[in-house]
Protein backbone atom coordinates (compact mmCIF):
# COMPACT_ATOMS: atom_id res chain seq x y z
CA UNK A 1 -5.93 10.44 32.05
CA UNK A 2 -5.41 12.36 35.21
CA UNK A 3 -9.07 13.64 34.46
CA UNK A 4 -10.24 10.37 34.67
CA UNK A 5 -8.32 9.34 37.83
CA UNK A 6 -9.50 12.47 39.44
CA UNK A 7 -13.27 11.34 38.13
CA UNK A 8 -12.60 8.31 40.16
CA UNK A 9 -12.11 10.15 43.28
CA UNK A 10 -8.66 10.06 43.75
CA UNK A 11 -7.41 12.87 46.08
CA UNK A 12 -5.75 15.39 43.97
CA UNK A 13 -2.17 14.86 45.64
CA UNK A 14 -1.45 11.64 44.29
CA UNK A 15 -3.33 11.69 41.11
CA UNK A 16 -0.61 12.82 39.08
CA UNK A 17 1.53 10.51 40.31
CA UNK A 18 -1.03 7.30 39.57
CA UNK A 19 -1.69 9.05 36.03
CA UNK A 20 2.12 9.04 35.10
CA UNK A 21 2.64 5.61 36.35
CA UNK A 22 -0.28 3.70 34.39
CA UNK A 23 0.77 6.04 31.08
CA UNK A 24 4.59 4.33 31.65
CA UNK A 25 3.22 0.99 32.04
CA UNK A 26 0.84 1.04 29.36
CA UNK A 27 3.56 1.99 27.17
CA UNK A 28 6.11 -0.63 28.35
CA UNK A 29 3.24 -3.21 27.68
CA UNK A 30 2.31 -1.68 24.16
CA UNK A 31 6.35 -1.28 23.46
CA UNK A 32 6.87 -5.38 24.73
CA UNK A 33 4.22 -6.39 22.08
CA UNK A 34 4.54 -3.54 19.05
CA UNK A 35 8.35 -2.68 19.62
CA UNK A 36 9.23 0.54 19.75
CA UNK A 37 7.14 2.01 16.59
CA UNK A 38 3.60 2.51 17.75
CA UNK A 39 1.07 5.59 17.61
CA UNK A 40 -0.03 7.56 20.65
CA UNK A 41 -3.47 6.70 19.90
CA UNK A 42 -2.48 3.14 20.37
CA UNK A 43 -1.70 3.33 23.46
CA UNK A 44 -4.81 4.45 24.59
CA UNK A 45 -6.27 0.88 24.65
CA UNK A 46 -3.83 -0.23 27.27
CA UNK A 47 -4.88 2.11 29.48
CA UNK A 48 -8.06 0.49 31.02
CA UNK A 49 -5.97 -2.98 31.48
CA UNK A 50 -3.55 -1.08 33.53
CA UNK A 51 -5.86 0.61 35.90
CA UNK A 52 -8.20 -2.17 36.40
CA UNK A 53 -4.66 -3.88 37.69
CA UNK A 54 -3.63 -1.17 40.38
């Protein structure tokens, strides 16, 4: 993820702080509609919802 944000062109400074927030609300949307038993793999879908919202 923090490839991808970098990608983006994202200064390297805050990148890792954009790439840990969108993982933690990915999983707090994934968590709200699976509960708390879900593969990592799912939460990869979330992902591009969550940064097309910041």
């Amino acid at each position: 993820m923090l490839g991808g944000i970098l990608a983006r062109g994202m200064d390297a400074l805050p990148a890792p702080f954009w790439a840990f927030y969108v993982h933690a609300e990915a999983g707090k949307a994934l968590r709200r509609r699976a509960g708390i038993s879900f593969l990592a793999r799912e939460l990869r879908a979330g992902v591009p919802l969550r940064m097309k919202k910041i």
